[in-house]
C-alpha atoms as a PDB file:
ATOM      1  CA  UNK A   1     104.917  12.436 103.735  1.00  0.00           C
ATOM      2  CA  UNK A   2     103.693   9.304 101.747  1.00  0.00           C
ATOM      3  CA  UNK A   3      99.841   8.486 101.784  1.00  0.00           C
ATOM      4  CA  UNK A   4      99.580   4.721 102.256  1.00  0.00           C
ATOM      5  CA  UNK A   5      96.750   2.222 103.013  1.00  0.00           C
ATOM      6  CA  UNK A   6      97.205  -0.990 105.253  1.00  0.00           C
ATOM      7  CA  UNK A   7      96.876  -4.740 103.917  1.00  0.00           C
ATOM      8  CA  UNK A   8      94.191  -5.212 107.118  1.00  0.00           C
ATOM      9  CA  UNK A   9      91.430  -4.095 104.058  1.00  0.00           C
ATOM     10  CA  UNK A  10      92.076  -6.933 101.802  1.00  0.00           C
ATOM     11  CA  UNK A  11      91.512  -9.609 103.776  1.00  0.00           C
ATOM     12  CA  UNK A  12      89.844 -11.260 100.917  1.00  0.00           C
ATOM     13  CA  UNK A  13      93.354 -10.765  98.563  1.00  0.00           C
ATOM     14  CA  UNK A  14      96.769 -12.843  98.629  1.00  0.00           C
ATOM     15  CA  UNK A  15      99.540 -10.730 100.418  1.00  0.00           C
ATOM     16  CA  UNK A  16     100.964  -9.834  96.989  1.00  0.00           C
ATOM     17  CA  UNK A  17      97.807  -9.163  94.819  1.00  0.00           C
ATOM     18  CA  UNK A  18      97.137  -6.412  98.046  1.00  0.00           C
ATOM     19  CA  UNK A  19     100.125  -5.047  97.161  1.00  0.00           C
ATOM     20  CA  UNK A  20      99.658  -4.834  93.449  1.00  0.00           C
ATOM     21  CA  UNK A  21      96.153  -3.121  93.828  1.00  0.00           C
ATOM     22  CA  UNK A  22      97.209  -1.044  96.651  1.00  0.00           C
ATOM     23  CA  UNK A  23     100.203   0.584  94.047  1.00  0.00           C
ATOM     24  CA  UNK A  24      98.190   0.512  91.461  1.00  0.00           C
ATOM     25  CA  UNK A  25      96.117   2.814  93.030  1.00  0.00           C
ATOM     26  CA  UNK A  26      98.886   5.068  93.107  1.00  0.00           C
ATOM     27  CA  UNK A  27      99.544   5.000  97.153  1.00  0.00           C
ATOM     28  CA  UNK A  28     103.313   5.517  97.877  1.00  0.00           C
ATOM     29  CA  UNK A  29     103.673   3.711 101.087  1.00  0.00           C
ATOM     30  CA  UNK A  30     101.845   0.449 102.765  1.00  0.00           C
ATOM     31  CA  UNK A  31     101.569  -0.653 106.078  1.00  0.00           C
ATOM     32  CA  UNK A  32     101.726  -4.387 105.965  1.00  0.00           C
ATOM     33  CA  UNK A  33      99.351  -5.895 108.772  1.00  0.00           C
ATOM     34  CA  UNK A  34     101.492  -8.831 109.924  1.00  0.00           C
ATOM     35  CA  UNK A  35      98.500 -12.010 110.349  1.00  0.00           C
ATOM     36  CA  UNK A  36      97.720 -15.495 109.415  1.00  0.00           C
ATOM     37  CA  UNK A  37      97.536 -14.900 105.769  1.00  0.00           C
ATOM     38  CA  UNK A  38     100.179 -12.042 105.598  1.00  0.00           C
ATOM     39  CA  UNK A  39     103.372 -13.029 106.321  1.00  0.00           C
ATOM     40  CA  UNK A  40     102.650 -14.966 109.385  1.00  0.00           C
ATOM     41  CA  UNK A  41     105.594 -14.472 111.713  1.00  0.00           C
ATOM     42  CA  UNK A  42     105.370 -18.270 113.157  1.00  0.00           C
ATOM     43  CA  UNK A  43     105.423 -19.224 109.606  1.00  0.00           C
ATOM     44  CA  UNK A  44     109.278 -20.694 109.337  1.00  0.00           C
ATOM     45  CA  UNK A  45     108.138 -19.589 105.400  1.00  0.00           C
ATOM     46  CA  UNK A  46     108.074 -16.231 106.337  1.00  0.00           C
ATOM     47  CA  UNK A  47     111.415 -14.929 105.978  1.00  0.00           C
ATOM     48  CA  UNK A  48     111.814 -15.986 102.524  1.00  0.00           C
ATOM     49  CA  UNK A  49     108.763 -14.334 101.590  1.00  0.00           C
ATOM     50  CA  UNK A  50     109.488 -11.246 102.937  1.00  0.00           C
ATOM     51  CA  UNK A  51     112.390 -11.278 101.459  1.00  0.00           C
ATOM     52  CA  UNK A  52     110.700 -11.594  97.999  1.00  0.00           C
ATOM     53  CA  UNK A  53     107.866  -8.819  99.152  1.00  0.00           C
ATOM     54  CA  UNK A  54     110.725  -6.413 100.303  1.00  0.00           C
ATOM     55  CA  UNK A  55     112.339  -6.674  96.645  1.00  0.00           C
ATOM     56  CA  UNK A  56     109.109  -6.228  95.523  1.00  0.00           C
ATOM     57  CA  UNK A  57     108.074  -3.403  97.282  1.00  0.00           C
ATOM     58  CA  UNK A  58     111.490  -1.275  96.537  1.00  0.00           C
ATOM     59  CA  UNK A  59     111.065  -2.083  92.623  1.00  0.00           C
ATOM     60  CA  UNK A  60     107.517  -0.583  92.846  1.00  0.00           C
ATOM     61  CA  UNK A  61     108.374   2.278  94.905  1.00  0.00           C
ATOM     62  CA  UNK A  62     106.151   1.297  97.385  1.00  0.00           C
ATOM     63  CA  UNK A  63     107.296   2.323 101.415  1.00  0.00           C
ATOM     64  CA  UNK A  64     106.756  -0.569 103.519  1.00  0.00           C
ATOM     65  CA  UNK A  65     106.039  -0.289 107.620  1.00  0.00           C
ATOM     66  CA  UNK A  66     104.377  -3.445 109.752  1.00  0.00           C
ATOM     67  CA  UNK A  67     101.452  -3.399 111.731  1.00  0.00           C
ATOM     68  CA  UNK A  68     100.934  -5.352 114.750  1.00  0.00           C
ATOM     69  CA  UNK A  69      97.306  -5.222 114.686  1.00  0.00           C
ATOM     70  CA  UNK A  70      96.367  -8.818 113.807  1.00  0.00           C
ATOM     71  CA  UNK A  71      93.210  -9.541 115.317  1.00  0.00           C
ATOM     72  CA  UNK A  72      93.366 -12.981 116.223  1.00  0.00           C
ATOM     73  CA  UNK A  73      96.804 -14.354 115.381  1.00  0.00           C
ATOM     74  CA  UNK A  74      97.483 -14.595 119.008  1.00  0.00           C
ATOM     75  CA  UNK A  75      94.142 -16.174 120.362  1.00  0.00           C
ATOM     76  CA  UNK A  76      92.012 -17.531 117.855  1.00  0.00           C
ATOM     77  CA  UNK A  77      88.841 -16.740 120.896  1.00  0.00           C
ATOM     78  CA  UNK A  78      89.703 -13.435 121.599  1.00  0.00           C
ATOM     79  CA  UNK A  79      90.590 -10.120 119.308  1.00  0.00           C
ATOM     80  CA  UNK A  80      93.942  -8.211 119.943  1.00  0.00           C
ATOM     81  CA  UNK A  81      94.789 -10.333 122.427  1.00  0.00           C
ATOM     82  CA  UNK A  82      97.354 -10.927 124.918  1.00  0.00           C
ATOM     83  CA  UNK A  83      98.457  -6.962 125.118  1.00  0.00           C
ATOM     84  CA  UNK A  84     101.237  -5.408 126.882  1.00  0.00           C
ATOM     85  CA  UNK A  85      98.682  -4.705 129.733  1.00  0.00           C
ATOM     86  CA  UNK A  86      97.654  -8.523 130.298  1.00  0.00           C
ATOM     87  CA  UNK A  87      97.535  -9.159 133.836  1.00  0.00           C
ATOM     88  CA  UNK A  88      99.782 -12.417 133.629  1.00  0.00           C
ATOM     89  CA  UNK A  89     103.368 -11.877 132.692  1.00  0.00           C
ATOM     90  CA  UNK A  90     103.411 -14.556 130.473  1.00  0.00           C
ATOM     91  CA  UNK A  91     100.858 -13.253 128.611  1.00  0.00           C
ATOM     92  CA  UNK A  92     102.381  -9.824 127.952  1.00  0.00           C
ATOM     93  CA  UNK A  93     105.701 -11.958 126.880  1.00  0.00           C
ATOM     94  CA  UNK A  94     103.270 -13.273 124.344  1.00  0.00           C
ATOM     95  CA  UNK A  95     102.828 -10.195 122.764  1.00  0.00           C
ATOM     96  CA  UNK A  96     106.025  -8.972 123.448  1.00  0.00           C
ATOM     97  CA  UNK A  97     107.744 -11.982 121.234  1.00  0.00           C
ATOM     98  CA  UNK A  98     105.406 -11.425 118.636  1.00  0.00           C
ATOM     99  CA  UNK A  99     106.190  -7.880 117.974  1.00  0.00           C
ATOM    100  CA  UNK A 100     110.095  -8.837 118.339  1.00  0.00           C
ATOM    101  CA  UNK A 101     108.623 -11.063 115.055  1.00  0.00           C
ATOM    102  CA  UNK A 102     107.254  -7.849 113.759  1.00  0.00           C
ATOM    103  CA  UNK A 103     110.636  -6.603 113.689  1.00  0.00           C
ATOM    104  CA  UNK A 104     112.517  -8.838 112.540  1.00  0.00           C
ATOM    105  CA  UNK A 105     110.156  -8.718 109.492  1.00  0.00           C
ATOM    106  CA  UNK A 106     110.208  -5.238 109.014  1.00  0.00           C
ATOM    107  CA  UNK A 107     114.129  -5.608 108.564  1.00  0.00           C
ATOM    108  CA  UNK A 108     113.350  -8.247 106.154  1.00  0.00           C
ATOM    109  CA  UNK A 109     111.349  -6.060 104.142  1.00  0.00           C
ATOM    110  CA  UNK A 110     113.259  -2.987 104.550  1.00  0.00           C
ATOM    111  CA  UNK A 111     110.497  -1.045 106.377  1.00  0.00           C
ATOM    112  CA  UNK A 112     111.964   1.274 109.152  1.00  0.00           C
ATOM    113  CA  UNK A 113     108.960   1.503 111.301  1.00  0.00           C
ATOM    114  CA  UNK A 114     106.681  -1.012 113.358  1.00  0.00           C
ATOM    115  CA  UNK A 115     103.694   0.018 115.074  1.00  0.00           C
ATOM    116  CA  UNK A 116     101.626  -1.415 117.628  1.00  0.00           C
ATOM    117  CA  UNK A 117      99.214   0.101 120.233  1.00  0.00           C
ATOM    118  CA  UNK A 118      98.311  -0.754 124.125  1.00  0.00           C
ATOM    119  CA  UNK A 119      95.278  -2.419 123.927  1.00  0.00           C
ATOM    120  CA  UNK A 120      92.690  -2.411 126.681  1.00  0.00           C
ATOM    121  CA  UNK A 121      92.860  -3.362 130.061  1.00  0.00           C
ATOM    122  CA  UNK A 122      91.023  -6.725 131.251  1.00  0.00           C
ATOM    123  CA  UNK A 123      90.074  -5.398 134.091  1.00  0.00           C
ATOM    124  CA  UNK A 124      89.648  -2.438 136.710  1.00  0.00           C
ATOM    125  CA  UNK A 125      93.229  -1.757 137.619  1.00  0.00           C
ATOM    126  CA  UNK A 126      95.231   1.259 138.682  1.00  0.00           C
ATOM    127  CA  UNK A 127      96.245   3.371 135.152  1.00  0.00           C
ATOM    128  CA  UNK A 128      99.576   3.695 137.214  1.00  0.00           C
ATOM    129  CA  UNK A 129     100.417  -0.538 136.937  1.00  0.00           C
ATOM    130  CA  UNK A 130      98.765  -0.431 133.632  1.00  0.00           C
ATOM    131  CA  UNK A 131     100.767   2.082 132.258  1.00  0.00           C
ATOM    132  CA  UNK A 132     104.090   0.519 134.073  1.00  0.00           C
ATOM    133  CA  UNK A 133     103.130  -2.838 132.390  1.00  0.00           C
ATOM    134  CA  UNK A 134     103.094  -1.190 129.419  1.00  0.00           C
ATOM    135  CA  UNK A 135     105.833   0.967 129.598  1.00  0.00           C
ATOM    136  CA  UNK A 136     108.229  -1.972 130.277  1.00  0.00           C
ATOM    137  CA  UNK A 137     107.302  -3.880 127.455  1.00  0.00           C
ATOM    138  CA  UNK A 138     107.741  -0.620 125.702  1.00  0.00           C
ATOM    139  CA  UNK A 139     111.028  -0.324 126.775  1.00  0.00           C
ATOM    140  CA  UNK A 140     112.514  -4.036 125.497  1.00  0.00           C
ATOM    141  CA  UNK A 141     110.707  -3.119 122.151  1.00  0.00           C
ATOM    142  CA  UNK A 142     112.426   0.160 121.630  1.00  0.00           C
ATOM    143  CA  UNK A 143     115.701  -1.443 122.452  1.00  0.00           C
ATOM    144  CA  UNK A 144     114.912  -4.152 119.985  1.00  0.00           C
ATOM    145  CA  UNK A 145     114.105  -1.738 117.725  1.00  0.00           C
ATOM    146  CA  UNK A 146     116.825   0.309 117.614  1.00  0.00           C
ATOM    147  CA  UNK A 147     119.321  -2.421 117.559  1.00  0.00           C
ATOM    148  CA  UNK A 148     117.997  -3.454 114.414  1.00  0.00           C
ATOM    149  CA  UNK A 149     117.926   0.184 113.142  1.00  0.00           C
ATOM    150  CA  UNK A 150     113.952  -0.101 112.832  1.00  0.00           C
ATOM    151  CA  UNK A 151     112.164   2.533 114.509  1.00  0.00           C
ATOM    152  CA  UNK A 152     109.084   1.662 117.247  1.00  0.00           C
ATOM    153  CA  UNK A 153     106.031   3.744 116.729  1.00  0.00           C
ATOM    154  CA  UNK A 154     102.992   3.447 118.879  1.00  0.00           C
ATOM    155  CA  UNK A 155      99.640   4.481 117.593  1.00  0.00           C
ATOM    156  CA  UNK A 156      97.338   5.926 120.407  1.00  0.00           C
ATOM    157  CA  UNK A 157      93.714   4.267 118.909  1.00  0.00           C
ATOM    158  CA  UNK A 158      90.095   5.118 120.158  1.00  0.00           C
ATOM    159  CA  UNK A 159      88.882   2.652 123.014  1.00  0.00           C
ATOM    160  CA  UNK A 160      92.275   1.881 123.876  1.00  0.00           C
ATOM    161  CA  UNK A 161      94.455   2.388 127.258  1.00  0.00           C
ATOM    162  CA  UNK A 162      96.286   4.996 125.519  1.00  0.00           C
ATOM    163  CA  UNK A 163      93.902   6.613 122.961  1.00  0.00           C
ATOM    164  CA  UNK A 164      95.080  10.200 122.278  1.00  0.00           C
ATOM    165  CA  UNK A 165      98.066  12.275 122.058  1.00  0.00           C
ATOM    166  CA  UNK A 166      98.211  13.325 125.934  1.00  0.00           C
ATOM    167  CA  UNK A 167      98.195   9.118 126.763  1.00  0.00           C
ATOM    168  CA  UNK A 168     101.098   8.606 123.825  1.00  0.00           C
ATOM    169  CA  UNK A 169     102.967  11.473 125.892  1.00  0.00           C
ATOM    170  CA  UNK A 170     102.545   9.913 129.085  1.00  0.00           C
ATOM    171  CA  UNK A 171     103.681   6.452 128.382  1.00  0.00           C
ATOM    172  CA  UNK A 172     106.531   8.337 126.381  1.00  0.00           C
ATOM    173  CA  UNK A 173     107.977   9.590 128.977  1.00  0.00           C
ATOM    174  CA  UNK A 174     107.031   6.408 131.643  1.00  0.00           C
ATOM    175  CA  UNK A 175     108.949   4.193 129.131  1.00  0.00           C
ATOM    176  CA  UNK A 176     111.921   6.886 129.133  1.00  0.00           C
ATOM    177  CA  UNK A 177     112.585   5.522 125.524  1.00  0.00           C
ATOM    178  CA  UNK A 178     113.408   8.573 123.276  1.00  0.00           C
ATOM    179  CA  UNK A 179     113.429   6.054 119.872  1.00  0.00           C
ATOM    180  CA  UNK A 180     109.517   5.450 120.600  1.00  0.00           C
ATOM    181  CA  UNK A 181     107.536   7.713 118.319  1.00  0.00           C
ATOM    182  CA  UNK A 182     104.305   8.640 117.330  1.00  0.00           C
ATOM    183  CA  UNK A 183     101.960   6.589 114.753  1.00  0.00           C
ATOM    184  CA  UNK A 184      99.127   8.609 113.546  1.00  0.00           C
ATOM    185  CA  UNK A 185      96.455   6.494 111.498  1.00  0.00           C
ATOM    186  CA  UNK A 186      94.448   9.066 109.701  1.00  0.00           C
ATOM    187  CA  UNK A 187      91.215   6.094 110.212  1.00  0.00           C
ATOM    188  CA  UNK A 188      90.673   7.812 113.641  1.00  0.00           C
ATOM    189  CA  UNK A 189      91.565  11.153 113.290  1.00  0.00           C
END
């Protein structure tokens, strides 16, 4: 196991001065929060800098994986949103291109995992179609995923439609994908 910290607490800090202070402290792994000001996956920049970060990164030691938890990268009026549960298909195609932009960076920077998490419903539906929304977005991420030999791991978070360890299982086995694994963040153990 290598302790890391996430980028998403220096949102005050360049991308690359993040990284410096986040080694410096002597953490052995980061998880790179993919947003606006942090390698901006609609930025046609991006790739080059990730390649630069991922060099980087491996001459500092430093384990990369990429978060998918940028709050309003998506919809500048509303936070973590479109999710895999959105009502409107298009909206959950949203998200599901984005992440597919998550993972193509991560093999840019030579990080092997990319998490993300459900989100919360928008309204009062059936867990059964929310958790068959999200386990077939779930299912063309893990294929994604595995093509580009990055691994897909979902993080069940507080407040969320999946938000412990019995929900992660669940959609586990709904999605049927055995290369979706478990993301832990230690925040809200």
């Amino acid at each position: 196991m290598r302790l890391g910290y996430n980028t998403n607490g220096f949102t005050s800090h360049r991308l690359r001065d993040a990284l410096e202070v986040i080694a410096g402290f002597g953490f052995k792994s980061v998880a790179i929060t993919l947003d606006a000001g942090a390698l901006d996956p609609y930025d046609p920049s991006t790739a080059r800098e990730a390649r630069a970060i991922g060099a980087w990164l491996a001459e500092h030691d430093l384990v990369p994986v990429v978060e998918t938890g940028a709050r309003f990268l998506l919809d500048p009026w509303r936070k973590h949103w479109p999710t895999l549960l959105s009502p409107r298909r298009e909206d959950r195609e949203r998200r599901i291109d984005f992440v597919k932009r998550a993972i193509g960076a991560a093999s840019l920077l030579g990080a092997e995992v990319v998490s993300l998490w459900s989100g919360t419903a928008e309204g009062d539906e059936p867990m059964g179609l929310l958790d068959e929304r999200l386990a077939e977005g779930l299912r063309i991420l893990a294929r994604e995923a595995g093509e580009r030999g990055v691994v897909l791991g979902f993080e069940p978070e507080p407040g969320m439609h999946i938000e412990d360890l019995a929900g992660f299982r669940r959609i586990r086995d709904r999605a049927g994908e055995p290369g979706l694994r478990l993301t832990l963040d230690v925040g809200h153990a």
